[in-house]
PDB file of N, CA and C in Angstrom:
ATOM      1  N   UNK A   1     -79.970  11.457  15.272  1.00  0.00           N
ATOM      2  CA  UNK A   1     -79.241  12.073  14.177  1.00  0.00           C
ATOM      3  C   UNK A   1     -78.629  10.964  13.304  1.00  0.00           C
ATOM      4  N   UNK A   2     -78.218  10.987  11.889  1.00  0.00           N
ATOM      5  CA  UNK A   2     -78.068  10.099  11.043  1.00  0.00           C
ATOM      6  C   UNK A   2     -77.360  10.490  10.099  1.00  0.00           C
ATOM      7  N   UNK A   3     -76.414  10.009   9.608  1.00  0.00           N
ATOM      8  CA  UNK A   3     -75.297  10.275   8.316  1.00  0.00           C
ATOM      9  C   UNK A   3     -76.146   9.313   7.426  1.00  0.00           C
ATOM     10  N   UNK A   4     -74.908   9.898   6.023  1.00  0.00           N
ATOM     11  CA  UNK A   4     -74.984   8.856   4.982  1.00  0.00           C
ATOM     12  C   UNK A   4     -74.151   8.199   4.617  1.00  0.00           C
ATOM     13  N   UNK A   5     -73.797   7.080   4.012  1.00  0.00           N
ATOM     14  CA  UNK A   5     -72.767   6.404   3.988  1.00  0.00           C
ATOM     15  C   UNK A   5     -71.463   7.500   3.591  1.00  0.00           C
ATOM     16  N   UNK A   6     -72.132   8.082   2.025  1.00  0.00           N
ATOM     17  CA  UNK A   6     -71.329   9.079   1.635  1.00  0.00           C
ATOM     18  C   UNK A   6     -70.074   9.514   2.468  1.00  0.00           C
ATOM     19  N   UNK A   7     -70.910   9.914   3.731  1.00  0.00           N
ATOM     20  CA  UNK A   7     -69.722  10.817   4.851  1.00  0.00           C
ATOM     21  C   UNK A   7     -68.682   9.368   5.401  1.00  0.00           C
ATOM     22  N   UNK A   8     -68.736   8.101   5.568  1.00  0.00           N
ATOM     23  CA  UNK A   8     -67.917   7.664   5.705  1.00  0.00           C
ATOM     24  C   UNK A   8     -67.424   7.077   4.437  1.00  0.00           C
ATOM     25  N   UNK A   9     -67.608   6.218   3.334  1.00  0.00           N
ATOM     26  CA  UNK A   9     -67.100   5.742   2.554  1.00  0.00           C
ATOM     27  C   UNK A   9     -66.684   6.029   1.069  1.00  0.00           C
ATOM     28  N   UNK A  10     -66.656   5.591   0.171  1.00  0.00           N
ATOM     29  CA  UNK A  10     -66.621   5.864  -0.849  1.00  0.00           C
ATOM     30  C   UNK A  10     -67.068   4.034  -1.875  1.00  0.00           C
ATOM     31  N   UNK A  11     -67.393   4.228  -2.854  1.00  0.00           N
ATOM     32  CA  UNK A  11     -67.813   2.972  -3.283  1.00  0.00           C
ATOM     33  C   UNK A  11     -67.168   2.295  -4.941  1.00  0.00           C
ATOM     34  N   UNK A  12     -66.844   1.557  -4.980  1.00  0.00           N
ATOM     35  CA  UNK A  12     -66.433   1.034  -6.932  1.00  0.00           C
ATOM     36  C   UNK A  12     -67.675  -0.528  -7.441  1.00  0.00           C
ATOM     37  N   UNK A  13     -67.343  -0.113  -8.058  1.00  0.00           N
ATOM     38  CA  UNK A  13     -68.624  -0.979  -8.348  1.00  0.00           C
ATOM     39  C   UNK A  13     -67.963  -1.868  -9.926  1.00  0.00           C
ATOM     40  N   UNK A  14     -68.502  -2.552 -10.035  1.00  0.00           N
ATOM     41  CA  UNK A  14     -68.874  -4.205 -11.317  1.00  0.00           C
ATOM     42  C   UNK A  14     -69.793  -4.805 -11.625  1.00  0.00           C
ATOM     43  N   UNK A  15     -69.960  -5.254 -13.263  1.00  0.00           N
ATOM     44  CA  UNK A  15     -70.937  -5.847 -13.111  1.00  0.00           C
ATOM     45  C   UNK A  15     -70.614  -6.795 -14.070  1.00  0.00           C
ATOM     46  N   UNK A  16     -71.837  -8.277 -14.008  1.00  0.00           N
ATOM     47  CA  UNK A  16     -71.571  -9.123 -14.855  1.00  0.00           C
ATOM     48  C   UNK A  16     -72.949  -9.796 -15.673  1.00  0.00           C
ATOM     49  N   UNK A  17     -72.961  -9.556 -16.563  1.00  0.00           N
ATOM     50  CA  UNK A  17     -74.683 -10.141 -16.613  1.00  0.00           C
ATOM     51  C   UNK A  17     -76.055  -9.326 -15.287  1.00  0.00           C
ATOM     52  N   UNK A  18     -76.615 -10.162 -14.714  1.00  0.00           N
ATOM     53  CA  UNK A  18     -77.324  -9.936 -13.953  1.00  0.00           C
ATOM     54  C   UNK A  18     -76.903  -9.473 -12.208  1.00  0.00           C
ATOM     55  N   UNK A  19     -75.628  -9.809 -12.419  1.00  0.00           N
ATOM     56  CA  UNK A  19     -75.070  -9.565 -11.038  1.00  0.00           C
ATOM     57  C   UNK A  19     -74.334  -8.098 -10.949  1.00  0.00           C
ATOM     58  N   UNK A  20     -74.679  -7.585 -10.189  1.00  0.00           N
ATOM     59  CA  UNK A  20     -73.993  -6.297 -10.083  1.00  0.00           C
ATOM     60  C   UNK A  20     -73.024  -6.207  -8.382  1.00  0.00           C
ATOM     61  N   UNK A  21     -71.620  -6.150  -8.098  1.00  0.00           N
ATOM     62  CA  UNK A  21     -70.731  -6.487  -7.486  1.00  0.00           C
ATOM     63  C   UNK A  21     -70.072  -4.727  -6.985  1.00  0.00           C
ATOM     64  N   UNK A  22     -70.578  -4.541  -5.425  1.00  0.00           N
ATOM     65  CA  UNK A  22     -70.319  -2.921  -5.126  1.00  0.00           C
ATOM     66  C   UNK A  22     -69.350  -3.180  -3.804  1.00  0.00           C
ATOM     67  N   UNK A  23     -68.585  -2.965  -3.847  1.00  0.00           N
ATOM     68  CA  UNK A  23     -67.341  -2.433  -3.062  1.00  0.00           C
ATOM     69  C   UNK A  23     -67.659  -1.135  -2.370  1.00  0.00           C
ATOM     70  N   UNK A  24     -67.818  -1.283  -0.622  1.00  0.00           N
ATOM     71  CA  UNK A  24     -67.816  -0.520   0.359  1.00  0.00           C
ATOM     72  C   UNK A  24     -66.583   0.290   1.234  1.00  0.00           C
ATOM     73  N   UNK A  25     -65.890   0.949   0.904  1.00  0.00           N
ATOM     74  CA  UNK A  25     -64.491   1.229   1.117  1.00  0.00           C
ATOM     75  C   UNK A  25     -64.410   2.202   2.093  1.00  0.00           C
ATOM     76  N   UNK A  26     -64.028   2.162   3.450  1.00  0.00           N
ATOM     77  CA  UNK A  26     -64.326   3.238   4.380  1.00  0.00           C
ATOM     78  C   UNK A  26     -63.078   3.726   4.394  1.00  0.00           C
ATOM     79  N   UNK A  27     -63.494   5.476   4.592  1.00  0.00           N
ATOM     80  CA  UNK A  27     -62.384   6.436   4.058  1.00  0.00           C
ATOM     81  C   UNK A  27     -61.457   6.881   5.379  1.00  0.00           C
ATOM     82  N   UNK A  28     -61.703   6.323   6.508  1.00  0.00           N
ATOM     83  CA  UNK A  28     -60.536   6.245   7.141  1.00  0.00           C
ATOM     84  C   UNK A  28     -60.943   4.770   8.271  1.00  0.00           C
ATOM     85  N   UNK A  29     -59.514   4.147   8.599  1.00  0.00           N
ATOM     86  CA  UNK A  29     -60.188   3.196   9.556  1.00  0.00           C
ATOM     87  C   UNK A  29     -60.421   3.318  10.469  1.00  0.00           C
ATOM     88  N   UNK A  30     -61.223   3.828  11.311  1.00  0.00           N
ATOM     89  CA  UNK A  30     -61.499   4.074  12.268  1.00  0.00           C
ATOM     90  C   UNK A  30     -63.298   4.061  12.328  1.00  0.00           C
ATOM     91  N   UNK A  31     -63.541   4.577  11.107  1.00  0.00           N
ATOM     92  CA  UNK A  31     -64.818   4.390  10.448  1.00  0.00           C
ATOM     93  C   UNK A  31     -65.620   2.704  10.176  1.00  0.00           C
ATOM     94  N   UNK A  32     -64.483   2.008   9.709  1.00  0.00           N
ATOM     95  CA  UNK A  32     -64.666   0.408   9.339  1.00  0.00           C
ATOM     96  C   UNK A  32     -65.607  -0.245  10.523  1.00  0.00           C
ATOM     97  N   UNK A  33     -65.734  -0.456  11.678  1.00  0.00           N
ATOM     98  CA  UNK A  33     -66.547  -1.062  12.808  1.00  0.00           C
ATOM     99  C   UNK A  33     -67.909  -0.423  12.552  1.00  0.00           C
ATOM    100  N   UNK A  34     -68.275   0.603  12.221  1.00  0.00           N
ATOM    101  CA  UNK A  34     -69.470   1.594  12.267  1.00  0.00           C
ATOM    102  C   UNK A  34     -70.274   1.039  10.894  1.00  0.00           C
ATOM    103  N   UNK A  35     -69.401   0.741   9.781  1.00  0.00           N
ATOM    104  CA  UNK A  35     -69.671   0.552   8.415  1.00  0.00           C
ATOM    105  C   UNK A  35     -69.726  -1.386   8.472  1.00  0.00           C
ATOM    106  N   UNK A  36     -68.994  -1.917   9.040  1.00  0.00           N
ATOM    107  CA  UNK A  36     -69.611  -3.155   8.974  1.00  0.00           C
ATOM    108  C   UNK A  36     -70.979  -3.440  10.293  1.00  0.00           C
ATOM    109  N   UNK A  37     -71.164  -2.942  11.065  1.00  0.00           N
ATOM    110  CA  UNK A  37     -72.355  -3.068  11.856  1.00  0.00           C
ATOM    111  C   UNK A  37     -73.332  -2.773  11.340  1.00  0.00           C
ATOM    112  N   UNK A  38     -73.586  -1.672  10.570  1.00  0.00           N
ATOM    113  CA  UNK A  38     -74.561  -0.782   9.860  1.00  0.00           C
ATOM    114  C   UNK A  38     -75.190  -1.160   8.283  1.00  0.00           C
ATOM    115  N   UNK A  39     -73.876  -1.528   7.882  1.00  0.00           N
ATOM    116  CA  UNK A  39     -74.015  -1.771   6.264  1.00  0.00           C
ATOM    117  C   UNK A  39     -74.213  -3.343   6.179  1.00  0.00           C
ATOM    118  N   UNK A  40     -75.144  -3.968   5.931  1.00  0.00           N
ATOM    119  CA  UNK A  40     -75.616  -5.218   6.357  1.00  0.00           C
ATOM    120  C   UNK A  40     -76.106  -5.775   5.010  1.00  0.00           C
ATOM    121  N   UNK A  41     -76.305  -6.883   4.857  1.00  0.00           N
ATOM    122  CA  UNK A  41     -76.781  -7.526   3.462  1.00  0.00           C
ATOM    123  C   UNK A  41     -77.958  -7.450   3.298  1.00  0.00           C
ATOM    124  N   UNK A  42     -78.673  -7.457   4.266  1.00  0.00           N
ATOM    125  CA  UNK A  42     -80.422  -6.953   5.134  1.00  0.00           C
ATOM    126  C   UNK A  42     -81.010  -5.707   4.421  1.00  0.00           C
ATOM    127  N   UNK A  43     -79.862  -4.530   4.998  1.00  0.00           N
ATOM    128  CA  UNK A  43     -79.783  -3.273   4.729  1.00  0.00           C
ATOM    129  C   UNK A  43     -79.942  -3.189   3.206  1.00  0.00           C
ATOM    130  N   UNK A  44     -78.701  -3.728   2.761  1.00  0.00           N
ATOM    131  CA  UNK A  44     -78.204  -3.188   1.201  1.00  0.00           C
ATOM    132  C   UNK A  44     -79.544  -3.748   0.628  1.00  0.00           C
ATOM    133  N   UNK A  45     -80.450  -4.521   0.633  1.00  0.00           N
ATOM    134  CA  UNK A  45     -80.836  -5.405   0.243  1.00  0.00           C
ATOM    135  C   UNK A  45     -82.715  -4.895   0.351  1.00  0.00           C
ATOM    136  N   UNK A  46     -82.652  -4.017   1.364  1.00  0.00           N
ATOM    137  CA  UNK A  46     -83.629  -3.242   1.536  1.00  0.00           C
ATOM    138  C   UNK A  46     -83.857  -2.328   0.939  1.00  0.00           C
ATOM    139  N   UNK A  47     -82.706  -1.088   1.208  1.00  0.00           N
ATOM    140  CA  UNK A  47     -82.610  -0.297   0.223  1.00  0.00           C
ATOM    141  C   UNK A  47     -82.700  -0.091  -1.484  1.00  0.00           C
ATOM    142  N   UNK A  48     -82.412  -1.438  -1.779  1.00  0.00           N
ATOM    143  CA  UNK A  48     -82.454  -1.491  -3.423  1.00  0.00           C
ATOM    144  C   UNK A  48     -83.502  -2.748  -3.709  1.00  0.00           C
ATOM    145  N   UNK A  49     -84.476  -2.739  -2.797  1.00  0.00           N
ATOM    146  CA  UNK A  49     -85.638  -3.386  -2.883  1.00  0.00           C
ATOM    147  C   UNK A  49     -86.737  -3.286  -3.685  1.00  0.00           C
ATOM    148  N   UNK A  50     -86.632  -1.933  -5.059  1.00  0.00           N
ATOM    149  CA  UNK A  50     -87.346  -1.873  -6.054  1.00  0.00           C
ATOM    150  C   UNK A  50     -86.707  -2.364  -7.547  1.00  0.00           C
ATOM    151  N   UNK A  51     -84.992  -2.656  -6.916  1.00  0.00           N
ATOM    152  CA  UNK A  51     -84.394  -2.713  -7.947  1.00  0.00           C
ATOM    153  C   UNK A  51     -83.738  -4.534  -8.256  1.00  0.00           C
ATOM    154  N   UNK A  52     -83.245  -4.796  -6.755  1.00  0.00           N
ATOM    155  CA  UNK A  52     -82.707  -6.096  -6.943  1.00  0.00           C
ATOM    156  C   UNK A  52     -83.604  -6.900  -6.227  1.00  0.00           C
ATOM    157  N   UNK A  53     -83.596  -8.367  -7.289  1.00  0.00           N
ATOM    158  CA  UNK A  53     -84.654  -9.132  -7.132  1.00  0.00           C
ATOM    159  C   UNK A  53     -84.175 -10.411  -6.422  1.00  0.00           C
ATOM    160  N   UNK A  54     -83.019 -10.630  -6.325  1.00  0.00           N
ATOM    161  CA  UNK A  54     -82.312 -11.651  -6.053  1.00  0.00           C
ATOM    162  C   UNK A  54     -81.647 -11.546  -4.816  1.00  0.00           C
ATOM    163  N   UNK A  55     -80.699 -12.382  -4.056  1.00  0.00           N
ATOM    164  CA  UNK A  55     -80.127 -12.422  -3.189  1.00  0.00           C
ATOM    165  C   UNK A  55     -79.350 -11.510  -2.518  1.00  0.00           C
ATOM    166  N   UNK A  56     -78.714 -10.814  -1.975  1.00  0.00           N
ATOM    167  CA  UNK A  56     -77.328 -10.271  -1.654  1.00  0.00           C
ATOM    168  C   UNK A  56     -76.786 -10.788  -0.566  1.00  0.00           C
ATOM    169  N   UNK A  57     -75.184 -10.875  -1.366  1.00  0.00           N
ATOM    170  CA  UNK A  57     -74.243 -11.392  -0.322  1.00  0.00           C
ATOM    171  C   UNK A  57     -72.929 -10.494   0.168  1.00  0.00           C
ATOM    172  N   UNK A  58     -72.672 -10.274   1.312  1.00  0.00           N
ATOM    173  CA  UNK A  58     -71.827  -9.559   1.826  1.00  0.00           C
ATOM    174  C   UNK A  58     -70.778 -10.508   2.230  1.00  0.00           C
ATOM    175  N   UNK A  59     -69.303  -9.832   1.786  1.00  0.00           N
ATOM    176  CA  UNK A  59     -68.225 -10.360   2.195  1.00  0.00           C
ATOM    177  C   UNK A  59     -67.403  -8.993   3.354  1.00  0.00           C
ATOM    178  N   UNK A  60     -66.961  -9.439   4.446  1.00  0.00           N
ATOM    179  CA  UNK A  60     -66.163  -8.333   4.892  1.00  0.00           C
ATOM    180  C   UNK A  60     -64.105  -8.716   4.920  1.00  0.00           C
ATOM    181  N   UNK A  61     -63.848  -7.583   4.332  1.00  0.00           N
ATOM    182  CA  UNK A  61     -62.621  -7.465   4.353  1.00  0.00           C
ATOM    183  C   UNK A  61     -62.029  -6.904   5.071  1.00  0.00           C
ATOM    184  N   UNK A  62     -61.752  -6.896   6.292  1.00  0.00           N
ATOM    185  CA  UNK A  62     -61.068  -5.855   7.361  1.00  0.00           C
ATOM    186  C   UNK A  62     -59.796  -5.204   7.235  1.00  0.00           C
ATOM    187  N   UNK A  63     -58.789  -5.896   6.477  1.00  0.00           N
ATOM    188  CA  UNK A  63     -57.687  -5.653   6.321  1.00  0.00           C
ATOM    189  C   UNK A  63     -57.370  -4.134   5.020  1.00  0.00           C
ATOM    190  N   UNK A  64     -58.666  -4.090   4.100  1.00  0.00           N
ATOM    191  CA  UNK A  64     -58.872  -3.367   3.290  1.00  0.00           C
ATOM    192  C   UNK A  64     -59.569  -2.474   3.766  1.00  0.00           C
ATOM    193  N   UNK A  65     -60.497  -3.005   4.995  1.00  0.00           N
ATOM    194  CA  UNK A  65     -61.047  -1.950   5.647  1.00  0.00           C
ATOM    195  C   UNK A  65     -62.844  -1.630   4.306  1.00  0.00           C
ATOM    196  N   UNK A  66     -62.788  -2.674   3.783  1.00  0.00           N
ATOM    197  CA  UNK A  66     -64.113  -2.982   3.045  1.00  0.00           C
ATOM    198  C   UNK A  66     -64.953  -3.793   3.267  1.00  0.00           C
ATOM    199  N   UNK A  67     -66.232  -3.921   2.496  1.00  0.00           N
ATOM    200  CA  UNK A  67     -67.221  -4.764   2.820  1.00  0.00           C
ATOM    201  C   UNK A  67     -67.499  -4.540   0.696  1.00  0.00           C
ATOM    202  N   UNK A  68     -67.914  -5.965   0.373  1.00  0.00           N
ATOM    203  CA  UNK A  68     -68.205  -6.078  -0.627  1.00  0.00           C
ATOM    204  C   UNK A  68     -69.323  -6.887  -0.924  1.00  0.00           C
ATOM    205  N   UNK A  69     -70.577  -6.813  -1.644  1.00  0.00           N
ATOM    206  CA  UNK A  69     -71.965  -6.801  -2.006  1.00  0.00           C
ATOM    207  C   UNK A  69     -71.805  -7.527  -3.142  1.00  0.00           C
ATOM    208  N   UNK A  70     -72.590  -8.501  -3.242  1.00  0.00           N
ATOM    209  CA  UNK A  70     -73.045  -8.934  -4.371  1.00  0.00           C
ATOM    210  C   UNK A  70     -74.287  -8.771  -4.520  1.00  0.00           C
ATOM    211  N   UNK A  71     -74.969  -8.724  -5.556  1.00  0.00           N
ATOM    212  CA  UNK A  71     -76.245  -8.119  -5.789  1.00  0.00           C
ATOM    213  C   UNK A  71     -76.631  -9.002  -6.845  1.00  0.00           C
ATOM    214  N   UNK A  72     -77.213  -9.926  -6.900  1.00  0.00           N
ATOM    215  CA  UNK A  72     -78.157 -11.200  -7.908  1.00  0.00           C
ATOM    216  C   UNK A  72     -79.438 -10.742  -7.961  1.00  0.00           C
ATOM    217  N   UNK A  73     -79.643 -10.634  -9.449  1.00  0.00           N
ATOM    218  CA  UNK A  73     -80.814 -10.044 -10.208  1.00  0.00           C
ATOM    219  C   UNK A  73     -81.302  -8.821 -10.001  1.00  0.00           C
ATOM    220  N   UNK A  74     -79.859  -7.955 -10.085  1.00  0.00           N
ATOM    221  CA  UNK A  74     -79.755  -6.732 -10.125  1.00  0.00           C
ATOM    222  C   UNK A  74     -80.000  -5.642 -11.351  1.00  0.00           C
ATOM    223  N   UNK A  75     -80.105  -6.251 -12.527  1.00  0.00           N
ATOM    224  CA  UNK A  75     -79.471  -5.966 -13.540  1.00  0.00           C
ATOM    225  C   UNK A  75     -80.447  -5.715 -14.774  1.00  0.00           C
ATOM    226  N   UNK A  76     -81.863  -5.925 -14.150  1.00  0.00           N
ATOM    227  CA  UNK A  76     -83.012  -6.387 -15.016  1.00  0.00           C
ATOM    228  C   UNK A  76     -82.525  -7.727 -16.362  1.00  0.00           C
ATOM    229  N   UNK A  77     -81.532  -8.107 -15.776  1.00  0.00           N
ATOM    230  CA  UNK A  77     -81.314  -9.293 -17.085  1.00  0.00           C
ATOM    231  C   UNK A  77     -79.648  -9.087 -17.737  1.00  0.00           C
ATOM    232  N   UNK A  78     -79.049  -7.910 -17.069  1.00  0.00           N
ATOM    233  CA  UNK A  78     -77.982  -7.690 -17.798  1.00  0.00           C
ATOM    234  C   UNK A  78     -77.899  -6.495 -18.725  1.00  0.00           C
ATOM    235  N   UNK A  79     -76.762  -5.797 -19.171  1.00  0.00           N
ATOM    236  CA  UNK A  79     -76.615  -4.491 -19.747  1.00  0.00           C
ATOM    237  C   UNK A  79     -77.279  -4.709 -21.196  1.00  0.00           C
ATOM    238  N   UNK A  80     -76.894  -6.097 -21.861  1.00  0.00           N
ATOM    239  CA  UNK A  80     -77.085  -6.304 -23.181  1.00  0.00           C
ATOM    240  C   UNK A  80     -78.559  -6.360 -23.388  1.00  0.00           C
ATOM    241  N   UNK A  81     -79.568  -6.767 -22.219  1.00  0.00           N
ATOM    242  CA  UNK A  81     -80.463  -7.975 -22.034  1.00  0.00           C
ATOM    243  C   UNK A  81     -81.786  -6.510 -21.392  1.00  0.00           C
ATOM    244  N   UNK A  82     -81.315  -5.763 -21.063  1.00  0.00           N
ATOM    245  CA  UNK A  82     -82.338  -4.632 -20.416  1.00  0.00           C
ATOM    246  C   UNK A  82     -82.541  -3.303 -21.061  1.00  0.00           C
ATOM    247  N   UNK A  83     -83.958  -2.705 -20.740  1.00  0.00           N
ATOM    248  CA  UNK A  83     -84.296  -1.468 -21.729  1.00  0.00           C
ATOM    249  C   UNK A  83     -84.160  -0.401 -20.914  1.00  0.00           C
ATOM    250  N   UNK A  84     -83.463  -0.734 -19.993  1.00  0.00           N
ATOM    251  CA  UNK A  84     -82.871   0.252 -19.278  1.00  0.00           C
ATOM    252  C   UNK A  84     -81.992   1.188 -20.018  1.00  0.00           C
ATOM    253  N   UNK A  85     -82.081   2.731 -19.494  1.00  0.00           N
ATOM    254  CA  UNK A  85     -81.127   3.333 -20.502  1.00  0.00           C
ATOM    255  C   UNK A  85     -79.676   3.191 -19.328  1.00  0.00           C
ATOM    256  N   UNK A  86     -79.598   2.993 -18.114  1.00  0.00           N
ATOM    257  CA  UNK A  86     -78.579   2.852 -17.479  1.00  0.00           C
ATOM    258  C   UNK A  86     -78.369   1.705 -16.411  1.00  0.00           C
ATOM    259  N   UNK A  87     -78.267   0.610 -16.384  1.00  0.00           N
ATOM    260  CA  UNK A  87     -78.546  -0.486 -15.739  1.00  0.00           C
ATOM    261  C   UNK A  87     -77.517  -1.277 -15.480  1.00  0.00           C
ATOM    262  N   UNK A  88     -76.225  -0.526 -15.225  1.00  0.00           N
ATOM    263  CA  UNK A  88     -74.646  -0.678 -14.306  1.00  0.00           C
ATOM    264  C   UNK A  88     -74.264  -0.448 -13.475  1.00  0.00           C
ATOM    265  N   UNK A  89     -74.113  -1.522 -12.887  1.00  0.00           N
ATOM    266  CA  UNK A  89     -73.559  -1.698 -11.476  1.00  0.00           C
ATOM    267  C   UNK A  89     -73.201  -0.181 -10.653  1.00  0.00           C
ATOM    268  N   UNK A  90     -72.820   0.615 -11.610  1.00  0.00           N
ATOM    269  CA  UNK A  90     -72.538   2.177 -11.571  1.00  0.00           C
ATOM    270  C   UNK A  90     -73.389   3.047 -10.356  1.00  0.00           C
ATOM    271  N   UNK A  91     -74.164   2.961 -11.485  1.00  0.00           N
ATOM    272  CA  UNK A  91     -75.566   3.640 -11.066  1.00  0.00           C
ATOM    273  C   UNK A  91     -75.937   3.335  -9.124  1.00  0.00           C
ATOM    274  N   UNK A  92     -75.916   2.082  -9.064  1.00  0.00           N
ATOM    275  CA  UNK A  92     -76.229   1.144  -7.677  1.00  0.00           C
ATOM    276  C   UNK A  92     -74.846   1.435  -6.229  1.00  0.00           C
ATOM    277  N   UNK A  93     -74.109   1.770  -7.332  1.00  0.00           N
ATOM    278  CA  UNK A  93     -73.069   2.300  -6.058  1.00  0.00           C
ATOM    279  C   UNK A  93     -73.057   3.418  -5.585  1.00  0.00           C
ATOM    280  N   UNK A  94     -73.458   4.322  -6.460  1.00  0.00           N
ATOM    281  CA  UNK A  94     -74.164   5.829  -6.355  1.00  0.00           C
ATOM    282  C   UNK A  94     -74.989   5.504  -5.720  1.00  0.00           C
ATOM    283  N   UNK A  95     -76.155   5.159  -5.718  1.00  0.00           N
ATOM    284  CA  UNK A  95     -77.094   4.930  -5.039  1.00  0.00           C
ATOM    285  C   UNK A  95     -77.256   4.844  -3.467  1.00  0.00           C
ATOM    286  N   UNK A  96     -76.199   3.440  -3.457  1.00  0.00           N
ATOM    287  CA  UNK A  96     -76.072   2.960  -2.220  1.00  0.00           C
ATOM    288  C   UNK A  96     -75.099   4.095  -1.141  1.00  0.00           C
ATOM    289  N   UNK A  97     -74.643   5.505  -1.530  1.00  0.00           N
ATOM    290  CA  UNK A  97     -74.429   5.864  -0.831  1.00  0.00           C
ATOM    291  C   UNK A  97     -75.022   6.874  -0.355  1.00  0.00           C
ATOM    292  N   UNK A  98     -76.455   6.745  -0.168  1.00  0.00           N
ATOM    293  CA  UNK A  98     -77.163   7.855   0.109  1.00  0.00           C
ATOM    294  C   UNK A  98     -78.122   6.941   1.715  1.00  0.00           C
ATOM    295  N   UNK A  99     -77.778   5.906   1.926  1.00  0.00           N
ATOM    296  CA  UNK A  99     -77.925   4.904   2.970  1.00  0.00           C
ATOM    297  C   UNK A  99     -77.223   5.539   4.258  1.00  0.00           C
ATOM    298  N   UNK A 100     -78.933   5.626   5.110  1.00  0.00           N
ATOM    299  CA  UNK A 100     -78.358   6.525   6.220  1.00  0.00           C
ATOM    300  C   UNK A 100     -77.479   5.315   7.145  1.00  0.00           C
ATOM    301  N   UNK A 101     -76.882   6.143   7.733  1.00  0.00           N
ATOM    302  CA  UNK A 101     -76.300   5.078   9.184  1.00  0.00           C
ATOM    303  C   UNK A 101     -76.121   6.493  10.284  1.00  0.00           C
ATOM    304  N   UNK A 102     -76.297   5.469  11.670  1.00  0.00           N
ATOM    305  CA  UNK A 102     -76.926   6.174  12.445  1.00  0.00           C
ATOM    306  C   UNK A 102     -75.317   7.202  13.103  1.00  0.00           C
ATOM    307  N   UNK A 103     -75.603   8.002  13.564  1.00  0.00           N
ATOM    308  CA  UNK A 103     -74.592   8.578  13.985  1.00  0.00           C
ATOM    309  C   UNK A 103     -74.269   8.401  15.209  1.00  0.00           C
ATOM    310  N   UNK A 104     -73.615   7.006  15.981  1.00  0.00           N
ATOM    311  CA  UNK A 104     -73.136   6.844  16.846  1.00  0.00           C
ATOM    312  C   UNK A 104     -72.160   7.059  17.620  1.00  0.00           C
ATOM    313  N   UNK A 105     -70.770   7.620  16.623  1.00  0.00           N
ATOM    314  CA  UNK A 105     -69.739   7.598  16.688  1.00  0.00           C
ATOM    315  C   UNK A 105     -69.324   8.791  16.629  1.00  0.00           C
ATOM    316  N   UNK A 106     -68.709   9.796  17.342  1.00  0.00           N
ATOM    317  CA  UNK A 106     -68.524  11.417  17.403  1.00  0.00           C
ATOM    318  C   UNK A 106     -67.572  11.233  16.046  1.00  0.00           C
ATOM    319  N   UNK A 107     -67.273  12.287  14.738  1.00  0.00           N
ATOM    320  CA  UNK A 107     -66.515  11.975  14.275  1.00  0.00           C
ATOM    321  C   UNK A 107     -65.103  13.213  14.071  1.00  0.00           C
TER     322      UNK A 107
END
């Protein structure tokens, strides 16, 4: 059986040029251990594997009870720079919460 991030977190997102910057925010702590095991730079990085071309880097914040993504050459080139009709960081945080994780944890 398998959740989606959705059910534990919630997400904010940034962007800068080509980098698009998504904030993983788990909605209670107790959730946070499940969401940094699961939510991986691997993962994120898989999942948006038609979209970002570049690196991703994960920072974890425990104290916030977050995990934060950087996403390099995310952006097709940037908001100014792409013929994308929506190509903000936005969009990618939405996205990213449709990322199953496994249901280990009774909740």
């Amino acid at each position: 059986m398998t959740r989606i991030l959705r059910d534990l977190a919630h997400t904010r997102a940034g962007d800068k040029g080509d980098i698009s910057c998504i904030s993983v925010i788990a909605h209670r702590a107790a959730d946070f251990a499940v969401l940094e095991q699961h939510v991986t730079a691997e993962r994120v990085r898989a999942h948006f594997a038609d979209l970002v071309h570049g690196d991703v880097e994960r920072y974890v914040l425990p104290q916030l009870g977050a995990l934060n993504f950087v996403l390099h050459g995310a952006l097709a080139g940037g908001v100014t720079r792409s013929l994308a009709l929506d190509a903000h960081g936005k969009s990618l945080s939405s996205a990213l919460l449709t990322l199953e994780i496994p249901a280990l944890v009774p909740r």
